[in-house]
PDB file of N, CA and C in Angstrom:
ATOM      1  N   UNK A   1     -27.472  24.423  -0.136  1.00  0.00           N
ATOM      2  CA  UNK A   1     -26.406  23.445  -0.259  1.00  0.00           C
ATOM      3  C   UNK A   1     -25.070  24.146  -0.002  1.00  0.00           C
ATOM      4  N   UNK A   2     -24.075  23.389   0.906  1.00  0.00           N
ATOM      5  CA  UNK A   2     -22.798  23.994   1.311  1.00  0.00           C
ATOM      6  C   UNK A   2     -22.155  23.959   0.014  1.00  0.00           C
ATOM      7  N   UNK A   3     -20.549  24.778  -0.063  1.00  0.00           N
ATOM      8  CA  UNK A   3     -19.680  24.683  -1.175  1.00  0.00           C
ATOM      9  C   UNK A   3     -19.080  23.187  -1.134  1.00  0.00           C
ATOM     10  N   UNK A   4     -18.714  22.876  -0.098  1.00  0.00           N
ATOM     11  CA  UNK A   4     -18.107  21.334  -0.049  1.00  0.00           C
ATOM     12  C   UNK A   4     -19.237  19.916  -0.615  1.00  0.00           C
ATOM     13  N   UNK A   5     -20.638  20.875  -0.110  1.00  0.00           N
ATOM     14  CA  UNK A   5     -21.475  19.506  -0.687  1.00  0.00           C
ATOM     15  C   UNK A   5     -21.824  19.474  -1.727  1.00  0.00           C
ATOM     16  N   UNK A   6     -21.766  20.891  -2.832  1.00  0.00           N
ATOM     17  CA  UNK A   6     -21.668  20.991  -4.067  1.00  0.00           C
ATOM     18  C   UNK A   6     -20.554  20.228  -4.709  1.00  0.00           C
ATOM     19  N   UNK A   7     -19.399  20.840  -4.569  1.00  0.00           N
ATOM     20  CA  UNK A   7     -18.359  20.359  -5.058  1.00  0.00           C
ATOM     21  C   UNK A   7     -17.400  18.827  -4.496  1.00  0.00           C
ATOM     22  N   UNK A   8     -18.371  18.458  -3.526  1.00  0.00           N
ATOM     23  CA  UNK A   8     -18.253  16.815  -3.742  1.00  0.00           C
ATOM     24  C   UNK A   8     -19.304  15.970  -4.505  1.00  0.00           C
ATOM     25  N   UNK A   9     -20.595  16.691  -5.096  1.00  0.00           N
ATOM     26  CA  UNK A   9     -21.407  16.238  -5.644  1.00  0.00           C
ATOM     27  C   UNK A   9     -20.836  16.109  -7.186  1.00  0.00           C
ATOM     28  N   UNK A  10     -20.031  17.844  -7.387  1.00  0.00           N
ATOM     29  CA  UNK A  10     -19.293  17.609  -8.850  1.00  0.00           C
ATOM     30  C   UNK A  10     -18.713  16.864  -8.755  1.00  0.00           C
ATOM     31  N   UNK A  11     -17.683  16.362  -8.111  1.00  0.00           N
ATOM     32  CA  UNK A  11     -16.812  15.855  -7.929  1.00  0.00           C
ATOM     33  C   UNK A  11     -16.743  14.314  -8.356  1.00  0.00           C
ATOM     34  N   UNK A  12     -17.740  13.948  -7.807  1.00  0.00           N
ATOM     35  CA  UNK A  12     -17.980  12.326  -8.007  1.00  0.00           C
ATOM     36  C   UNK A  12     -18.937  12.301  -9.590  1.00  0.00           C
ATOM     37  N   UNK A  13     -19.452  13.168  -9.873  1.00  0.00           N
ATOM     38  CA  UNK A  13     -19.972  13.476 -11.422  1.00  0.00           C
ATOM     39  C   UNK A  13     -18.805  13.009 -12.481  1.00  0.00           C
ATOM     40  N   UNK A  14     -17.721  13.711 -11.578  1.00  0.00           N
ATOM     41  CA  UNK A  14     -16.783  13.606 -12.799  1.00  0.00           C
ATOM     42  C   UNK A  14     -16.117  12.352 -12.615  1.00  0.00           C
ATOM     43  N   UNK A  15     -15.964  11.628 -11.290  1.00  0.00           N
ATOM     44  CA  UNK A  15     -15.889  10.112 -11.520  1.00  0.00           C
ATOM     45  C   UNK A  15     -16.531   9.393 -12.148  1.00  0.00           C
ATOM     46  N   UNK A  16     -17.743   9.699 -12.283  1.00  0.00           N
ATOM     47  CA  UNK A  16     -18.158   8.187 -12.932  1.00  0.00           C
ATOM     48  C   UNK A  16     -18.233   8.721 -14.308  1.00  0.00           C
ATOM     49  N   UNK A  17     -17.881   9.799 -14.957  1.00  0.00           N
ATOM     50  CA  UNK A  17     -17.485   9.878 -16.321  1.00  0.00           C
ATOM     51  C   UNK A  17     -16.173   9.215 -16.875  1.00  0.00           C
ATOM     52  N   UNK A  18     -15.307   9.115 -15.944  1.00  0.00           N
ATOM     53  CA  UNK A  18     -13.762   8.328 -16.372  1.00  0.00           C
ATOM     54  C   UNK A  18     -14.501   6.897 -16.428  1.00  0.00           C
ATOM     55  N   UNK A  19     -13.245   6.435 -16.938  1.00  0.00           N
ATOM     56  CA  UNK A  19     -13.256   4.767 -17.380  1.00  0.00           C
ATOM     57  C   UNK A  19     -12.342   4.499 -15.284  1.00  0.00           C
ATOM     58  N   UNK A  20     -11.886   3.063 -16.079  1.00  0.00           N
ATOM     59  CA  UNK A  20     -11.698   2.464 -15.261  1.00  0.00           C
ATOM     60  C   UNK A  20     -10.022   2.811 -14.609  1.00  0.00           C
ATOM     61  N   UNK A  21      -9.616   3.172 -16.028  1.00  0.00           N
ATOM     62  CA  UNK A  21      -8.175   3.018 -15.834  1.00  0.00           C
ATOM     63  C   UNK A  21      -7.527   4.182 -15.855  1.00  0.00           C
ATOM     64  N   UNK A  22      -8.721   5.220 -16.164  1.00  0.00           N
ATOM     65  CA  UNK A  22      -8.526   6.995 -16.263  1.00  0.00           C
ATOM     66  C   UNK A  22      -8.716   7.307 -14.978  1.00  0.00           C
ATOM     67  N   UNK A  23      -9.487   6.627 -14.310  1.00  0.00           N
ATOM     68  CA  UNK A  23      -9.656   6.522 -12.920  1.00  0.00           C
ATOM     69  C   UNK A  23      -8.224   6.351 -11.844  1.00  0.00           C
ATOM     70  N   UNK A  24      -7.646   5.005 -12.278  1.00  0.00           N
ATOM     71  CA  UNK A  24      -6.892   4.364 -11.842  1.00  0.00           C
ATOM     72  C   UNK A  24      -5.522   5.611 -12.417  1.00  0.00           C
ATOM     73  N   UNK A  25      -5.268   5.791 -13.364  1.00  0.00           N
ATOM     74  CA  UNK A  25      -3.761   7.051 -14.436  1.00  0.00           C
ATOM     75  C   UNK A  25      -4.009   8.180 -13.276  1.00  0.00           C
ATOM     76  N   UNK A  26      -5.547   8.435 -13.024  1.00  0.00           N
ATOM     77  CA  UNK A  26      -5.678   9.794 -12.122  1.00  0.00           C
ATOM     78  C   UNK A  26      -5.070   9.855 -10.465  1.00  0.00           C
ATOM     79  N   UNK A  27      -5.789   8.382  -9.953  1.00  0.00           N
ATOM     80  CA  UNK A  27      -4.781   8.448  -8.624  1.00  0.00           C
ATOM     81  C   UNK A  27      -3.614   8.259  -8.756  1.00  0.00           C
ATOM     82  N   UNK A  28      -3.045   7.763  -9.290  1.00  0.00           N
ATOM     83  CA  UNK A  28      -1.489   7.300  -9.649  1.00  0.00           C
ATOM     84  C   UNK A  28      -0.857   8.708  -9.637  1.00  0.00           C
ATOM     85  N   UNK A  29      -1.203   9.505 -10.361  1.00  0.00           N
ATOM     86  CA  UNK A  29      -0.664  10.931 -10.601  1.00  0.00           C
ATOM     87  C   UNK A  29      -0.626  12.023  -9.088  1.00  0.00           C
ATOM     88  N   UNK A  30      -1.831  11.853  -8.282  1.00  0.00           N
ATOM     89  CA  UNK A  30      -2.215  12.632  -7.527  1.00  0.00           C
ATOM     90  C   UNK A  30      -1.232  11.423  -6.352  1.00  0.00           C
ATOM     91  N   UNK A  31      -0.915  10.609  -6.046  1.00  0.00           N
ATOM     92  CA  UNK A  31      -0.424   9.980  -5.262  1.00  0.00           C
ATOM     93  C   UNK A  31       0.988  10.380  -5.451  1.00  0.00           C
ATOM     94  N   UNK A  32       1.399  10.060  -6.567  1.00  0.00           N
ATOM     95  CA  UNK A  32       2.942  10.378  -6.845  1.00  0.00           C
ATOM     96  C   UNK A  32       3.162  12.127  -6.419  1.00  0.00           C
ATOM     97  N   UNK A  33       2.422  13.154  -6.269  1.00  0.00           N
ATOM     98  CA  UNK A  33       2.524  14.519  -5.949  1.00  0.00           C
ATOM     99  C   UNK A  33       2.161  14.336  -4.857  1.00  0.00           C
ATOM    100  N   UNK A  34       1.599  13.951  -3.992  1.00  0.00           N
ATOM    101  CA  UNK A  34       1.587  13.567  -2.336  1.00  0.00           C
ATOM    102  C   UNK A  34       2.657  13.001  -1.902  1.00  0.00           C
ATOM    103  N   UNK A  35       3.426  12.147  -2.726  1.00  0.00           N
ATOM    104  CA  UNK A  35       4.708  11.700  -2.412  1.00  0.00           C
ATOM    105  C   UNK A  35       5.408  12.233  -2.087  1.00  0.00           C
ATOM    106  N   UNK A  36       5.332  13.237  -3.291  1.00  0.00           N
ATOM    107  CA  UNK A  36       6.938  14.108  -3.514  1.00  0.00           C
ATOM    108  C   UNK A  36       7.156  15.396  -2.371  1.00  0.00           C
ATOM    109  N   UNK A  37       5.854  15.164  -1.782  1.00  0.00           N
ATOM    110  CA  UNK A  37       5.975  16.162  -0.638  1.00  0.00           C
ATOM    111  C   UNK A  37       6.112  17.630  -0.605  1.00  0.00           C
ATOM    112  N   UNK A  38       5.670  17.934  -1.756  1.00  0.00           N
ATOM    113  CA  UNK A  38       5.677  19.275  -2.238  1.00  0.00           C
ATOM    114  C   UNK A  38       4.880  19.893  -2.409  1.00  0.00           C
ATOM    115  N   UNK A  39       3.608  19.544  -2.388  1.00  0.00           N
ATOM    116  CA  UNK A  39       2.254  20.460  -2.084  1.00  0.00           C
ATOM    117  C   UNK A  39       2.351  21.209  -0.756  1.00  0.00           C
ATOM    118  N   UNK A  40       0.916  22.272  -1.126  1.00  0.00           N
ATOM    119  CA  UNK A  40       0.652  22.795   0.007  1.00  0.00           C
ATOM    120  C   UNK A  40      -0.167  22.358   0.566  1.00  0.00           C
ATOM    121  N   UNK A  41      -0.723  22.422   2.121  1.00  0.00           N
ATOM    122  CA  UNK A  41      -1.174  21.678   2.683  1.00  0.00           C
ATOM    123  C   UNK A  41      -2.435  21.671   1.874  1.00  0.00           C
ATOM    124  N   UNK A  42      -3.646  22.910   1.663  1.00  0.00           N
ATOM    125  CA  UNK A  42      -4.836  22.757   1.349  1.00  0.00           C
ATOM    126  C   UNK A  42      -4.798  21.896  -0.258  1.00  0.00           C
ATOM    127  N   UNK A  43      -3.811  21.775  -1.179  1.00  0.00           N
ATOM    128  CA  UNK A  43      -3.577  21.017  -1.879  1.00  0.00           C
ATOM    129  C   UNK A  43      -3.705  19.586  -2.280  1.00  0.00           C
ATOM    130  N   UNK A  44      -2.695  19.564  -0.953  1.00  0.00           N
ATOM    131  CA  UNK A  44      -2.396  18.173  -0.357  1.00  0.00           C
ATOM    132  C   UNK A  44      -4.073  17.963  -0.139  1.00  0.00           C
ATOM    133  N   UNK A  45      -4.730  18.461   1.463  1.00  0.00           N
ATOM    134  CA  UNK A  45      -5.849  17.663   1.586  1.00  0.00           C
ATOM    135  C   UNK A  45      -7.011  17.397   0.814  1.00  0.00           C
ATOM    136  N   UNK A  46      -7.142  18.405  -0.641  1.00  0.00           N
ATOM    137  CA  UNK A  46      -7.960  18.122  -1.903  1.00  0.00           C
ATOM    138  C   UNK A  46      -7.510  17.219  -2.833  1.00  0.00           C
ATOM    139  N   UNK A  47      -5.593  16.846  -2.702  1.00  0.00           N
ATOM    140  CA  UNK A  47      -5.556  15.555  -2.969  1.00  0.00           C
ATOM    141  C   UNK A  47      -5.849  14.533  -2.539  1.00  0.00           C
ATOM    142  N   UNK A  48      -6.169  14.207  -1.391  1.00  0.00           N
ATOM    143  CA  UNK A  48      -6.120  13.247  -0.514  1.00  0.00           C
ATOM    144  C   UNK A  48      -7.741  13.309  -0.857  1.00  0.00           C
ATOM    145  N   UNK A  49      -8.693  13.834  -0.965  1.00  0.00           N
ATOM    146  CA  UNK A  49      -9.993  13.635  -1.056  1.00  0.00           C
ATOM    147  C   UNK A  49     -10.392  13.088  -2.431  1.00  0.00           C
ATOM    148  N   UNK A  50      -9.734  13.691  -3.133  1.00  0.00           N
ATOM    149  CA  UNK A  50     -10.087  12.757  -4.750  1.00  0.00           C
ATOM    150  C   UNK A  50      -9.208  11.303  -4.898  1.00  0.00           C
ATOM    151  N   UNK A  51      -8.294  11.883  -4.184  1.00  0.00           N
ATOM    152  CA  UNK A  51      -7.925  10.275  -4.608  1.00  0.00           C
ATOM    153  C   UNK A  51      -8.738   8.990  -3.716  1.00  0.00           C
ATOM    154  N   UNK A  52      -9.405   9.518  -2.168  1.00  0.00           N
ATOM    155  CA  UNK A  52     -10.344   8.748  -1.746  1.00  0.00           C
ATOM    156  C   UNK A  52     -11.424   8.077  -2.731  1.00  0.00           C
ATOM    157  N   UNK A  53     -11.554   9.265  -2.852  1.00  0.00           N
ATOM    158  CA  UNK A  53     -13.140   9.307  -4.338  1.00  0.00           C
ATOM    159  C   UNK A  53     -12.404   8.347  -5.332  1.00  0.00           C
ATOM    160  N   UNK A  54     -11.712   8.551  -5.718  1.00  0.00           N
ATOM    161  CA  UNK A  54     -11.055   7.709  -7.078  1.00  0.00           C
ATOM    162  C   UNK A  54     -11.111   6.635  -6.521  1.00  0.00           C
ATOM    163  N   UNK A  55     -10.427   6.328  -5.131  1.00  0.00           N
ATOM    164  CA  UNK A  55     -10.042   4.776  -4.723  1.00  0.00           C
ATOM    165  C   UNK A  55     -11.370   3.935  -4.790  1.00  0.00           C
ATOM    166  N   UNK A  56     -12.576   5.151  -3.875  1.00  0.00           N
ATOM    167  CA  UNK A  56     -13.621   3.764  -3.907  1.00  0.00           C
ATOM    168  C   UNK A  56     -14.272   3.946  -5.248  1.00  0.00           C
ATOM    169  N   UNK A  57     -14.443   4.895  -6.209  1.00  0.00           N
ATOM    170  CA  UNK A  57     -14.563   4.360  -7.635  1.00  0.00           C
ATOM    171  C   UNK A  57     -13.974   3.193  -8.340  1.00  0.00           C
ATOM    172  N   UNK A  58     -12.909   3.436  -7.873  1.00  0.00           N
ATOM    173  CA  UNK A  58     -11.888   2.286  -8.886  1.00  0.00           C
ATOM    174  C   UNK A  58     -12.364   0.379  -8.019  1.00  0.00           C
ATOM    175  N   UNK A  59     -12.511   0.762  -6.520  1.00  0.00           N
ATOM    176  CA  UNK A  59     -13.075  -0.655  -5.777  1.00  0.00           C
ATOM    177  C   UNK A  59     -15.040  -0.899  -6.647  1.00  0.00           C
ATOM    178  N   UNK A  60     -15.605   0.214  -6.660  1.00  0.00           N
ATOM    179  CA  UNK A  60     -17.004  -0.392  -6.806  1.00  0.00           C
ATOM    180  C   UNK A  60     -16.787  -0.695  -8.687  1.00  0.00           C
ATOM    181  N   UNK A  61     -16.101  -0.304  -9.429  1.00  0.00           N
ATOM    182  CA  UNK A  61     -15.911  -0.799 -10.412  1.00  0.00           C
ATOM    183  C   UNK A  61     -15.317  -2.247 -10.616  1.00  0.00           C
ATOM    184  N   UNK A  62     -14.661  -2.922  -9.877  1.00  0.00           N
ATOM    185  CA  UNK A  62     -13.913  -3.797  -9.718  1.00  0.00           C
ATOM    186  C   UNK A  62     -14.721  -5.036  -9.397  1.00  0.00           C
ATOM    187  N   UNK A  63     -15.579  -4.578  -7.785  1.00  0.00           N
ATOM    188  CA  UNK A  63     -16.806  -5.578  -7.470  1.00  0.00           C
ATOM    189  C   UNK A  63     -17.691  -5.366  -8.686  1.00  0.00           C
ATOM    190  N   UNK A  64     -18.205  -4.269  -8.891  1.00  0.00           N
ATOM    191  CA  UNK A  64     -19.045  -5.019 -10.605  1.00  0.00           C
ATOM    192  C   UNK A  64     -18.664  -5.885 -11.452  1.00  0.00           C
ATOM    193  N   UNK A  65     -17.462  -5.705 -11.818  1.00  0.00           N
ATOM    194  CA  UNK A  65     -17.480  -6.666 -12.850  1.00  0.00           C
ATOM    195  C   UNK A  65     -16.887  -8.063 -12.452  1.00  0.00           C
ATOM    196  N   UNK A  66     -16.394  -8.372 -10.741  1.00  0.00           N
ATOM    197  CA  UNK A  66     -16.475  -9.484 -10.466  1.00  0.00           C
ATOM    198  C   UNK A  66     -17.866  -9.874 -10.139  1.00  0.00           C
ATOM    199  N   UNK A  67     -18.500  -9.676 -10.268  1.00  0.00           N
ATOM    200  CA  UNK A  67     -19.818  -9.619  -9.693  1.00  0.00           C
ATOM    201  C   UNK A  67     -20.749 -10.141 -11.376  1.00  0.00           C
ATOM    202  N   UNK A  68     -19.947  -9.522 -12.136  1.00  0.00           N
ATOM    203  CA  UNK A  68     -20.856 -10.260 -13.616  1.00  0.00           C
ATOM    204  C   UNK A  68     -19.927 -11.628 -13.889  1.00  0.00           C
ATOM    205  N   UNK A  69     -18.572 -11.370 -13.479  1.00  0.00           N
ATOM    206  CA  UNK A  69     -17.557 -12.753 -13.885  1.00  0.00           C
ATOM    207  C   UNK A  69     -18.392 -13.838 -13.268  1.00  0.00           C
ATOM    208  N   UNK A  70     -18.712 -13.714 -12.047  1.00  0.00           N
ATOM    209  CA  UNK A  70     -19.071 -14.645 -11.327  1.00  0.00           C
ATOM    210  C   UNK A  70     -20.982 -15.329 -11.954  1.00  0.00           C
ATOM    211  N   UNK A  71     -21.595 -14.243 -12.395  1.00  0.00           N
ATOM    212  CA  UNK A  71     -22.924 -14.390 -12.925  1.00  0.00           C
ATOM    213  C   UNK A  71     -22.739 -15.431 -14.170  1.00  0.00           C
ATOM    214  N   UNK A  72     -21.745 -15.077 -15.100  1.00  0.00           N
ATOM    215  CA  UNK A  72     -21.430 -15.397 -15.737  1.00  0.00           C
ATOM    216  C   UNK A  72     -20.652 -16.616 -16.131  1.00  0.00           C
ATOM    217  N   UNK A  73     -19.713 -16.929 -15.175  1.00  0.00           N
ATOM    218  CA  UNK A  73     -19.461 -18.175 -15.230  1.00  0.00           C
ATOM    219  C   UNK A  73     -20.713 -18.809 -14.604  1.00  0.00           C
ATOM    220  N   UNK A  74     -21.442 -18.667 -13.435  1.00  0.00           N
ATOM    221  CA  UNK A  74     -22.610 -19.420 -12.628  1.00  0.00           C
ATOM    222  C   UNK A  74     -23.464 -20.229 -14.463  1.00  0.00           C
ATOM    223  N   UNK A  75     -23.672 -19.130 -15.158  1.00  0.00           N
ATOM    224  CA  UNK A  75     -24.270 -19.811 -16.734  1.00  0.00           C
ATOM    225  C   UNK A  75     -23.904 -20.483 -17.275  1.00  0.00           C
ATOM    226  N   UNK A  76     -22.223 -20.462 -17.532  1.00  0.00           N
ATOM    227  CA  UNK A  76     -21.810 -21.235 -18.255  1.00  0.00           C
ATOM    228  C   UNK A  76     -21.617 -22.645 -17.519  1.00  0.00           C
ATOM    229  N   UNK A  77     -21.769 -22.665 -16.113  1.00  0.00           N
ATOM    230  CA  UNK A  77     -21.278 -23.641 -15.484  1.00  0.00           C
ATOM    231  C   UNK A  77     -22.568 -24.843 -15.725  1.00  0.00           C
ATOM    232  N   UNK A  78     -23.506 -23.644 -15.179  1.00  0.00           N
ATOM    233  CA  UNK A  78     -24.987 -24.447 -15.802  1.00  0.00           C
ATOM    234  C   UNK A  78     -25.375 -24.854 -17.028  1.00  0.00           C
ATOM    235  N   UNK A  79     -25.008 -24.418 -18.553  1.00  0.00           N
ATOM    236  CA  UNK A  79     -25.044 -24.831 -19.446  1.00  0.00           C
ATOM    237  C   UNK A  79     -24.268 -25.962 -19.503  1.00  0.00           C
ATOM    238  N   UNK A  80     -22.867 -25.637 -19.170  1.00  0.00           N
ATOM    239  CA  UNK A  80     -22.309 -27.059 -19.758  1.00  0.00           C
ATOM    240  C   UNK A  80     -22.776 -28.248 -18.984  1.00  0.00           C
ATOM    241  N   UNK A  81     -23.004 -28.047 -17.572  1.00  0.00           N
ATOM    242  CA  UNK A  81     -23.606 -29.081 -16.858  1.00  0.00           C
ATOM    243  C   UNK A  81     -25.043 -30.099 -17.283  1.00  0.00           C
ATOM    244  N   UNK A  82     -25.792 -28.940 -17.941  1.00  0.00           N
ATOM    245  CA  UNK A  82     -27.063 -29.390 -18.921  1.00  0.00           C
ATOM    246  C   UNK A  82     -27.149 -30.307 -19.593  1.00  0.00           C
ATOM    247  N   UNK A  83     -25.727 -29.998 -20.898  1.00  0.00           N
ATOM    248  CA  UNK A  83     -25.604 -30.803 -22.023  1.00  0.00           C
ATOM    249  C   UNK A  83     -25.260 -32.390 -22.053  1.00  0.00           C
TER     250      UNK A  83
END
């Protein structure tokens, strides 16, 4: 196994240990230091890779739980329709 395919394997380990919004505090942080334009480049592009990782963490978290909203109302819609 390469070092990059290790340490994108950690990498996403440690995503799906954050919540949703530790997720969300983490790119916010790493975006605002990409901003400020003050990294170094190899910096910069290991920011730019987690915050990828973060972004589609923070999207497949998002479709889940629209994805139960929607299950979920589908029940209630059917219950009350029942009664």
């Amino acid at each position: 196994m390469t070092k990059s395919s290790t340490s994108a394997k950690h990498a996403s380990k440690e995503a799906v240990a954050l919540s949703y919004e530790q997720a969300l505090a983490e790119l916010e942080q790493l975006l605002a230091g990409m901003e400020a334009g003050q990294l170094p480049l190899d910096q910069l592009l290991e920011s730019y890779r987690r915050g990828a990782e973060l972004l589609g963490f923070c999207r497949a978290k998002l479709q889940a739980v629209e994805q139960q909203v929607k299950v979920l109302e589908g029940e209630g819609l059917k219950q009350w329709g029942d009664s």
